[in-house]
Protein backbone atom coordinates (compact mmCIF):
# COMPACT_ATOMS: atom_id res chain seq x y z
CA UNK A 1 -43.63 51.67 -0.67
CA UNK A 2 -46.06 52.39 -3.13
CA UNK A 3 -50.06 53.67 -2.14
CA UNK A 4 -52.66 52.70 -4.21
CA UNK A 5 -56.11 54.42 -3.89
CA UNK A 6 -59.21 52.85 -4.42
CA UNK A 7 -61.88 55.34 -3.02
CA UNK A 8 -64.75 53.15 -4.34
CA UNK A 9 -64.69 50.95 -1.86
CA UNK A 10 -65.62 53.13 0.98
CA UNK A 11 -68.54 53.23 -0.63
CA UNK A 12 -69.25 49.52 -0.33
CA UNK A 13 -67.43 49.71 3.28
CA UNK A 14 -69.53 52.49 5.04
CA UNK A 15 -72.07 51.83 2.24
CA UNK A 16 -75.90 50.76 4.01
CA UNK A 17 -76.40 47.62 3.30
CA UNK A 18 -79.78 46.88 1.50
CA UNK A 19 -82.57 44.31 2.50
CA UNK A 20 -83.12 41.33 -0.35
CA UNK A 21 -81.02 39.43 -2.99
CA UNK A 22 -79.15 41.29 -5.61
CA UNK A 23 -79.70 38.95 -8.00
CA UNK A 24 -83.42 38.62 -7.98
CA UNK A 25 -85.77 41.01 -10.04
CA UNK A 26 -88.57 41.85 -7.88
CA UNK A 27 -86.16 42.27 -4.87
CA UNK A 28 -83.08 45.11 -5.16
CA UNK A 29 -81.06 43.90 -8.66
CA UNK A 30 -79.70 47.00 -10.29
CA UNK A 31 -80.68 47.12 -13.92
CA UNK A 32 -78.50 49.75 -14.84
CA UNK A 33 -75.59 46.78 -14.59
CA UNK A 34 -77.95 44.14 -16.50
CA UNK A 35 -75.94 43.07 -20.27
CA UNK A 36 -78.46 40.58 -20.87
CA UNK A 37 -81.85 39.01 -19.60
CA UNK A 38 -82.51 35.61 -20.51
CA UNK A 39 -85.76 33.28 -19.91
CA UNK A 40 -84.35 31.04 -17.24
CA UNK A 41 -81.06 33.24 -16.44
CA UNK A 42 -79.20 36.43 -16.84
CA UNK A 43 -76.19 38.43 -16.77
CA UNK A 44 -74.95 41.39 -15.16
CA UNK A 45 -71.71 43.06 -14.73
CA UNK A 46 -70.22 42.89 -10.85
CA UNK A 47 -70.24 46.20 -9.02
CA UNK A 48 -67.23 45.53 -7.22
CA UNK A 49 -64.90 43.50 -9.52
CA UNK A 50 -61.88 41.84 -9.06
CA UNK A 51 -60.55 43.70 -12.18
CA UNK A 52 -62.14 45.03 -15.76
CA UNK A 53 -64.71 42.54 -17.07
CA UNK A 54 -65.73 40.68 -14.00
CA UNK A 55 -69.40 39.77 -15.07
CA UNK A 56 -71.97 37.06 -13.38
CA UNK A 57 -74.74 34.95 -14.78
CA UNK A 58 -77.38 33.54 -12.52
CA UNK A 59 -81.19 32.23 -12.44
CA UNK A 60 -83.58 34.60 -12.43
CA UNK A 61 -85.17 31.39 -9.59
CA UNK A 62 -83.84 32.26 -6.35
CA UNK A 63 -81.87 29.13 -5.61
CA UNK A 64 -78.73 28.28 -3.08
CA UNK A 65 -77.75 24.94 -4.14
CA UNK A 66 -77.02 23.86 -7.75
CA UNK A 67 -78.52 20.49 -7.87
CA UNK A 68 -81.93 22.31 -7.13
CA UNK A 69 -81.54 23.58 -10.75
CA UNK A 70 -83.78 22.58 -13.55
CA UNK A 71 -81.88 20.88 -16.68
CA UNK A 72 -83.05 24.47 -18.82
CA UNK A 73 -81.79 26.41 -15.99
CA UNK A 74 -78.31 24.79 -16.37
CA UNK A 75 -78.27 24.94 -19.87
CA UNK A 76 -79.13 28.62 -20.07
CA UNK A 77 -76.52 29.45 -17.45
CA UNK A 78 -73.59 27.39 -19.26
CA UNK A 79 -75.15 29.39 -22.90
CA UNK A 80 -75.20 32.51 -21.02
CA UNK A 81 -71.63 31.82 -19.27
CA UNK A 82 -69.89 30.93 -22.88
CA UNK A 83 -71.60 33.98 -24.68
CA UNK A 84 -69.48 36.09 -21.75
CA UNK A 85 -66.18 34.71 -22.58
CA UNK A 86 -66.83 35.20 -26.38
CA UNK A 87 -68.05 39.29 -25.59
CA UNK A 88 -65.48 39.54 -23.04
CA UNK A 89 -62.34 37.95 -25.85
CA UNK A 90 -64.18 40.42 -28.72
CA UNK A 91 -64.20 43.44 -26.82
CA UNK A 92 -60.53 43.41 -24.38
CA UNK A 93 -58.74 40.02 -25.60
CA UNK A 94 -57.88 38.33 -22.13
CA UNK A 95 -55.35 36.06 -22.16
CA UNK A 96 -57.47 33.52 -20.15
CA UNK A 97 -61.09 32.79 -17.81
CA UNK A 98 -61.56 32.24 -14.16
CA UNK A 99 -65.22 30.69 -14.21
CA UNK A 100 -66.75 29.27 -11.04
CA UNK A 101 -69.12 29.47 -8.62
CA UNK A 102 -68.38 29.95 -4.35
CA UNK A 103 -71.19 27.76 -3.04
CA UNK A 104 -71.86 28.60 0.27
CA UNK A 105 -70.21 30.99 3.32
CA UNK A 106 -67.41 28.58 3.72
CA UNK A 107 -66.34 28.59 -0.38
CA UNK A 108 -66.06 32.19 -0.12
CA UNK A 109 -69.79 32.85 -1.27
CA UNK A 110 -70.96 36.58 -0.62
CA UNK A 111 -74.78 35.96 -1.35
CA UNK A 112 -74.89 32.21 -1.00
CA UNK A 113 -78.52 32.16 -0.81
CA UNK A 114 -78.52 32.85 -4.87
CA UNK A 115 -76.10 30.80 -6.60
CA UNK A 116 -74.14 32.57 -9.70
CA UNK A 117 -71.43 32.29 -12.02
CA UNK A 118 -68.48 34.37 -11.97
CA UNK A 119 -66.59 35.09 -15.69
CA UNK A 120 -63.39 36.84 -14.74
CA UNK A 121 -60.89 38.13 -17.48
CA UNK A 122 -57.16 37.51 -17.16
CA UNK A 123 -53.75 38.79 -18.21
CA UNK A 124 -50.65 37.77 -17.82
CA UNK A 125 -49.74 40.56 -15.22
CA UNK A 126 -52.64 41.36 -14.15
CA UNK A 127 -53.30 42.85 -10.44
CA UNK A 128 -55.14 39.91 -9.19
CA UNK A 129 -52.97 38.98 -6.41
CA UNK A 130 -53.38 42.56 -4.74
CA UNK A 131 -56.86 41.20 -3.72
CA UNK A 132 -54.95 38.70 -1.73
CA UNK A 133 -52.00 40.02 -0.39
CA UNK A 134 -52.81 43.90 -0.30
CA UNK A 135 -56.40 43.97 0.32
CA UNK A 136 -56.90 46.28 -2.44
CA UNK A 137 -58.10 46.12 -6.10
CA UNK A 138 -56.84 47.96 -9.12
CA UNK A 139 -60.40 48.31 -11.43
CA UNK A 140 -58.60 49.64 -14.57
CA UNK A 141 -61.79 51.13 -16.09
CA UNK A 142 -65.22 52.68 -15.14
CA UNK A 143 -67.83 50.30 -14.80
CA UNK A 144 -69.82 51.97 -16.75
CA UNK A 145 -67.09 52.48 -19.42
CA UNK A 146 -66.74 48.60 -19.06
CA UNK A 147 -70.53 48.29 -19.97
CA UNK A 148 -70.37 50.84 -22.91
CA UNK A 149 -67.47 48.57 -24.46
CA UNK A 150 -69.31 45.04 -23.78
CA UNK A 151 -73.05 45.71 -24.55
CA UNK A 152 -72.65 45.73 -28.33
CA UNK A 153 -71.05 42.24 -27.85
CA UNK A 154 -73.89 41.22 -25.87
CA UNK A 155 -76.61 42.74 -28.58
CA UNK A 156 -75.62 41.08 -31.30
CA UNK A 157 -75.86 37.89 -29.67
CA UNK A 158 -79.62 38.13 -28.84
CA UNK A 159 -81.53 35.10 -29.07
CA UNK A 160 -81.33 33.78 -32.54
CA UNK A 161 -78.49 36.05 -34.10
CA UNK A 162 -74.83 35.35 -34.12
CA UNK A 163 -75.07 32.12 -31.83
């Protein structure tokens, strides 16, 4: 049997847990992991990913449930959501998406009180499945590493250029 090490996550296992809503500025969202900040949403890059790539996009509105979402909310999410997949093929060619949203406790949700989008990259291959069976990820890159390689994506599809 082979180990696999993944001493990150004792970081988010003993880790202290912190007060407020990662998503939500004025509470305790991490810039540093910020690719892009829209009027009505955002996105930022998943401190604990399921593998290489795995980025959000959520209202900056703290909101649970997705029918309390304004029409330009939506709108800017789903923009926000397709400009990941098109940095995300650019800059490490997955084969294919996972794209959806865990509403609530029982859908899986880990903050359910602010609803967001998750963007995954796949390959045929991949490690996914370890999440599942082995209770352990295989992150093939830094996270920061990850950000170097998708933030010129992201910049040159700033409001009004290359949309």
């Amino acid at each position: 049997m082979k180990s696999i090490y993944a001493p990150w996550r004792m970081e988010y296992i003993r880790g202290k847990k912190a007060d407020g809503c990662i998503f939500c500025r004025e509470s305790i969202r991490d810039g540093e992991f910020v690719l892009h900040d829209g009027r009505r949403a955002f996105i930022i890059m998943n401190r604990y990913p399921y593998i290489t790539g795995h980025l959000m996009v959520a209202p900056h509105r703290h909101v649970r449930n997705i029918e309390e979402l304004s029409l330009e909310e939506h709108c800017e999410m789903f923009e926000l959501t397709a400009r990941c997949v098109r940095a995300l093929k650019e800059a490490f060619s997955p084969q294919g998406f996972n794209l959806g949203m865990n509403l609530g406790r029982a859908a899986g949700a880990g903050v359910e009180d602010h609803l967001h989008m998750h963007i995954v990259p796949r390959w045929l291959g991949d490690t996914n499945a370890l999440s599942v069976f082995g209770e352990v990820r295989v992150i093939s890159e830094d996270l920061m590493k990850t950000k170097e390689t998708l933030l010129p994506h992201f910049r040159k599809y700033e409001e009004g250029v290359g949309t």
